[in-house]
Protein backbone atom coordinates (compact mmCIF):
# COMPACT_ATOMS: atom_id res chain seq x y z
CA UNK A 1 52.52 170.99 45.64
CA UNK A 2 55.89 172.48 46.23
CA UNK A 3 59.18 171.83 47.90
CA UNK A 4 59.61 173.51 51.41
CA UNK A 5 63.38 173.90 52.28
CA UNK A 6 63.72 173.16 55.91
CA UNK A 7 67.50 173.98 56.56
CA UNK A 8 69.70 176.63 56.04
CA UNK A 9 71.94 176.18 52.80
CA UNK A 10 75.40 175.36 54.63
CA UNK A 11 73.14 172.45 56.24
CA UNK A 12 71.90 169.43 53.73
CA UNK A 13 68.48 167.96 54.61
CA UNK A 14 68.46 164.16 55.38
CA UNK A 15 65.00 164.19 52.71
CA UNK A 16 63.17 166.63 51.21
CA UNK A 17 59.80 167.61 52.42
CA UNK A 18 56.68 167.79 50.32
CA UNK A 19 54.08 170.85 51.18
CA UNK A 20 50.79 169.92 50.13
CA UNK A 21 48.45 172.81 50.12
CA UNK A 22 44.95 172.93 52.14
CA UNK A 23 42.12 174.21 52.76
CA UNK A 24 42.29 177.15 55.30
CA UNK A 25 39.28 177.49 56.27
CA UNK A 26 39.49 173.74 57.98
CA UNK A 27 41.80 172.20 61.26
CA UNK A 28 44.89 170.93 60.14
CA UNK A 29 47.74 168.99 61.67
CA UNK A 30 50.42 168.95 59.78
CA UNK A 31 52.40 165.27 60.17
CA UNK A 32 55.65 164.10 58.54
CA UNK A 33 55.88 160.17 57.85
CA UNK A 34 59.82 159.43 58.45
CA UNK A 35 60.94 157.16 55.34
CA UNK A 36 64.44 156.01 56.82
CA UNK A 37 66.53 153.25 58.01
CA UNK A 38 67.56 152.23 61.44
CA UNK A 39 71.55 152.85 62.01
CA UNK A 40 72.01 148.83 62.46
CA UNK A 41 73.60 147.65 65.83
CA UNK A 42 73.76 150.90 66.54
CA UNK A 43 71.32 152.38 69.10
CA UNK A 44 72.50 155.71 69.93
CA UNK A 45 73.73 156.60 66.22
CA UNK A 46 69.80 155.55 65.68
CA UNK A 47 68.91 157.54 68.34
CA UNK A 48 70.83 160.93 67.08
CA UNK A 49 69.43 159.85 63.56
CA UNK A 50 65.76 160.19 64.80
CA UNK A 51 66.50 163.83 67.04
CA UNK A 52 67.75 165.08 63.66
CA UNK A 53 64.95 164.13 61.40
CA UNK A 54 62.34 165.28 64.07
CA UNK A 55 64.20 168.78 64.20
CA UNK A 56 63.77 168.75 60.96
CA UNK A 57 60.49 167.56 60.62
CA UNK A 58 59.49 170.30 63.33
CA UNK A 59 61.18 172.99 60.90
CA UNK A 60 58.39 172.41 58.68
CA UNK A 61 56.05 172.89 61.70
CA UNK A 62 55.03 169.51 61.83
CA UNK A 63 52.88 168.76 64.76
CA UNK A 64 53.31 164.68 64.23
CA UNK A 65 56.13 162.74 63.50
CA UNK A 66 55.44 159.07 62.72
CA UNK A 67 58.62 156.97 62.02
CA UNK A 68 58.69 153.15 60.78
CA UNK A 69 58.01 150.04 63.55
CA UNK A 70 61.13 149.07 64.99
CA UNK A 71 62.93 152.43 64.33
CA UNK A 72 65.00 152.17 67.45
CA UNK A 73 66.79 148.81 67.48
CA UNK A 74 65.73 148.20 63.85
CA UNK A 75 63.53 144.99 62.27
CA UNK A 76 64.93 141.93 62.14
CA UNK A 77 63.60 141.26 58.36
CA UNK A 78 65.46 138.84 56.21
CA UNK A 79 67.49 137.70 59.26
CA UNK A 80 67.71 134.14 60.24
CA UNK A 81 70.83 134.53 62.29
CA UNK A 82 72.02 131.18 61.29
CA UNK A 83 69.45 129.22 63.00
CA UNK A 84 68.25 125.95 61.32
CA UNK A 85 66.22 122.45 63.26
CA UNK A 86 68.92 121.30 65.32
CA UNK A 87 71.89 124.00 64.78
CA UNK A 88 73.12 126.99 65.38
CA UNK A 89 76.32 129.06 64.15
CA UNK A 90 78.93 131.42 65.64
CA UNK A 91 78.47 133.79 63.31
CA UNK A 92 74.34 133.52 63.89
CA UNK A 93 74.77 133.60 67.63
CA UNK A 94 77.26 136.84 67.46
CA UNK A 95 74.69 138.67 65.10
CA UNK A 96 71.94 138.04 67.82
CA UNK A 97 73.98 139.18 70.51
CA UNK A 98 74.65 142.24 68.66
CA UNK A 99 71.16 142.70 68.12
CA UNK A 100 70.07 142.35 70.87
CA UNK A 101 72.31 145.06 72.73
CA UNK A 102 70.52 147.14 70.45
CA UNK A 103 67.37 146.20 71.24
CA UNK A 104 65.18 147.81 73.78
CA UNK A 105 63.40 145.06 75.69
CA UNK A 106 61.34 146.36 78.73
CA UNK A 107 62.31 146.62 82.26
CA UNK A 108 59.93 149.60 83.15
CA UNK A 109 56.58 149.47 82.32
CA UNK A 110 54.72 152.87 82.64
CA UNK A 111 50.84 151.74 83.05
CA UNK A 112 48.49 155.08 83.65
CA UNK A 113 45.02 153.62 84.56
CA UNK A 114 41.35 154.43 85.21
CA UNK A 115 39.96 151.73 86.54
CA UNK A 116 39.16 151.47 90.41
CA UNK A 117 37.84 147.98 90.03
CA UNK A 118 39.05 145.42 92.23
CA UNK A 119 40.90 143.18 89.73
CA UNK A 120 42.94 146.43 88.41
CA UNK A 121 45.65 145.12 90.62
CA UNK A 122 45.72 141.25 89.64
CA UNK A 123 46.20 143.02 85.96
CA UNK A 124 48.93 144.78 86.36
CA UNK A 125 50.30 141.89 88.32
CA UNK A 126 50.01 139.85 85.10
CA UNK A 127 51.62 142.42 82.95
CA UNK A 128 54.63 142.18 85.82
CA UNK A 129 54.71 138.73 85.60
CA UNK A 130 54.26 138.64 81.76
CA UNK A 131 56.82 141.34 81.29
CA UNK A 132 59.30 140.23 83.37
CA UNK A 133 59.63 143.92 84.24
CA UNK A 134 58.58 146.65 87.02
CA UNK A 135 54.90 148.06 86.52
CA UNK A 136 54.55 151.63 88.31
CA UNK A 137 50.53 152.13 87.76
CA UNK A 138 48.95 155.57 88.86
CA UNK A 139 45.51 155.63 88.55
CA UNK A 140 43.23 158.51 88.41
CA UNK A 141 42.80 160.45 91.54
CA UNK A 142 39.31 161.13 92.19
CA UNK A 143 37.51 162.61 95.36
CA UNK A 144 36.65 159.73 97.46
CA UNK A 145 32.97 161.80 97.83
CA UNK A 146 32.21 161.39 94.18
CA UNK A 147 34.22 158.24 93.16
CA UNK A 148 35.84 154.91 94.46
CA UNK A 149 39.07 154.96 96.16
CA UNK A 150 41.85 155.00 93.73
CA UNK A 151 44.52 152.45 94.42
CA UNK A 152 48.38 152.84 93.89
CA UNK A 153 51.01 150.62 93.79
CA UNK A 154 54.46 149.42 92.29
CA UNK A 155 54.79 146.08 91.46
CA UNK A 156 57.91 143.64 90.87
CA UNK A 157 58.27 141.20 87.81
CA UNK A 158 57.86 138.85 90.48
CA UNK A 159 54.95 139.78 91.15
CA UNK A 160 55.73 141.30 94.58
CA UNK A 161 53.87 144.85 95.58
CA UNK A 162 56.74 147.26 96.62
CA UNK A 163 54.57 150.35 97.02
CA UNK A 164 51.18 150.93 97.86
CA UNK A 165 48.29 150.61 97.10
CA UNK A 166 47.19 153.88 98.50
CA UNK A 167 43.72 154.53 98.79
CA UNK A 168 43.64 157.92 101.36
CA UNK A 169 44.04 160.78 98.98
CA UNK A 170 46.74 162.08 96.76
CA UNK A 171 50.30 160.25 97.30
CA UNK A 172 53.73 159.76 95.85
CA UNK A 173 54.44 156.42 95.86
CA UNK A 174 58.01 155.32 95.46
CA UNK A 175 60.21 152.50 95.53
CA UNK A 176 63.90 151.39 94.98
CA UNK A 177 63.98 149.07 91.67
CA UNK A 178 66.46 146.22 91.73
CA UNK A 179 66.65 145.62 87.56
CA UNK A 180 68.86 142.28 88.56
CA UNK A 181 65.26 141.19 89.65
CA UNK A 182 64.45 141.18 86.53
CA UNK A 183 66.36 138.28 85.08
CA UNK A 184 65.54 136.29 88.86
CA UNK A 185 62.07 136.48 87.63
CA UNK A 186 62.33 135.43 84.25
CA UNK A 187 64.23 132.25 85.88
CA UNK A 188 60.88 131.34 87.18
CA UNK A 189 58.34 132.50 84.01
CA UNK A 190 60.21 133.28 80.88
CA UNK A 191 57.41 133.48 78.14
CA UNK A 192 58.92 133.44 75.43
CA UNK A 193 61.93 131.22 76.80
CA UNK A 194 62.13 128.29 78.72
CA UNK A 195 57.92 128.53 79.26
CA UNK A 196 57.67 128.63 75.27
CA UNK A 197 55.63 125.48 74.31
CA UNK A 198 55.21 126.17 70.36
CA UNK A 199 54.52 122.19 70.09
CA UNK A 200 51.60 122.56 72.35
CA UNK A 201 49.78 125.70 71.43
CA UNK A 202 50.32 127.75 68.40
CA UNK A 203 48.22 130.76 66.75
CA UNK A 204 46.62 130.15 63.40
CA UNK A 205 45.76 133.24 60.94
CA UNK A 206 43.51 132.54 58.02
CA UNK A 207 44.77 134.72 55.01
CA UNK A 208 41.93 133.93 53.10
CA UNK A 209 38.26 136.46 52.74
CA UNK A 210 35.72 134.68 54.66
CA UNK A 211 31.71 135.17 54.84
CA UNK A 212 30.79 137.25 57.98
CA UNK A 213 27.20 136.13 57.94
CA UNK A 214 26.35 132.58 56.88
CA UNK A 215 22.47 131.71 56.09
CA UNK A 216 21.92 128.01 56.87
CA UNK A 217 18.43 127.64 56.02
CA UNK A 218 18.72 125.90 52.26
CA UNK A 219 20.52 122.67 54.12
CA UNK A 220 18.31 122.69 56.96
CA UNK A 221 15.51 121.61 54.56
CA UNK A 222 17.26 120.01 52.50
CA UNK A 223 18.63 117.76 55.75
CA UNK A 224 14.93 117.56 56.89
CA UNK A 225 13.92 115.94 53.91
């Protein structure tokens, strides 16, 4: 195991890169894992952080980058933002605005498909309305002699078809996206707003090992007794 230098010497490295040797005779990829921090309220520093390590990362030939959840925008770990049962504080609420402008929620969703099925465009309604956010969908194009018609369509987070579908043969569908729509639409369905009952349904995670396969036998005869 040796160290690889990836820059020339009037240029410092953000890390240093570990070259693990391999069998040659075997397919490799060779990946880098990006140990770093996000550039906090601060998208596009984030964003020239990241170009720099993968320029780097592809100096060692790496063929797969893989950097930490949340990269761009950055976890919220640790942060409360001054919310307690009942109150809130200026300081909190500035912190979440600020973190949020560095977020990147989603207005376009890009949805490639294969499926020709009927209710492939009730789904990608739901992920409009779910999303709050426009869903262009292209599925596969197939000969119409070999395989169903392939349907195309854009569709609104209001769950309004703008495009499409097309089901004749290859097509560019298009359509003029109104992001203010966005927000109209999230007026009527917010999901995790005003449409957010956590006092009515919640998700429960057991933490604990569990049995997959239970034999109930024993107390059936012991109950028959």
């Amino acid at each position: 195991m040796a160290l690889v230098p990836t820059v020339p010497p009037s240029e410092s490295p953000l890390f240093a890169e570990v070259d693990v040797d391999s069998d040659s005779s075997a397919p490799t990829v060779r990946t880098t894992v990006v140990q770093a921090t996000t550039v906090f309220y601060d998208t596009p520093a984030t964003l020239d952080k990241a170009e720099r390590l993968l320029a780097e990362a592809a100096g060692f030939g790496s063929q797969l980058v893989v950097f930490p959840e949340a990269f761009i925008g950055g976890y919220s770990r640790g942060s409360s933002f001054g919310a307690a049962i009942g109150s809130r504080t200026a300081k909190g609420r500035e912190d979440f605005r600020k973190y949020h402008a560095s977020a990147i929620g989603i207005e376009i969703y890009c949805a490639p498909a294969a499926d020709s099925r009927d209710t492939w465009e009730a789904t990608m309604t739901h992920v409009a309305l779910e999303g709050g956010c426009f869903v262009p969908s292209a599925n596969q194009f197939c000969r119409r002699k070999d395989y169903p018609p392939p349907p195309y369509a854009i569709i609104s987070p209001s769950g309004t078809v703008l495009a499409g579908p097309n089901c004749d043969g290859e097509a560019l569908i298009s359509a003029d996206l109104d992001l203010g729509e966005i927000a109209r639409a999230k007026f009527d369905f917010d999901v995790v707003g005003h449409y957010s009952r956590p006092e009515v349904l919640s998700l429960t995670v057991r933490d604990h090992p569990t049995n997959a396969v239970l034999f109930t036998s024993v107390s059936a005869k012991t109950e028959g007794r």
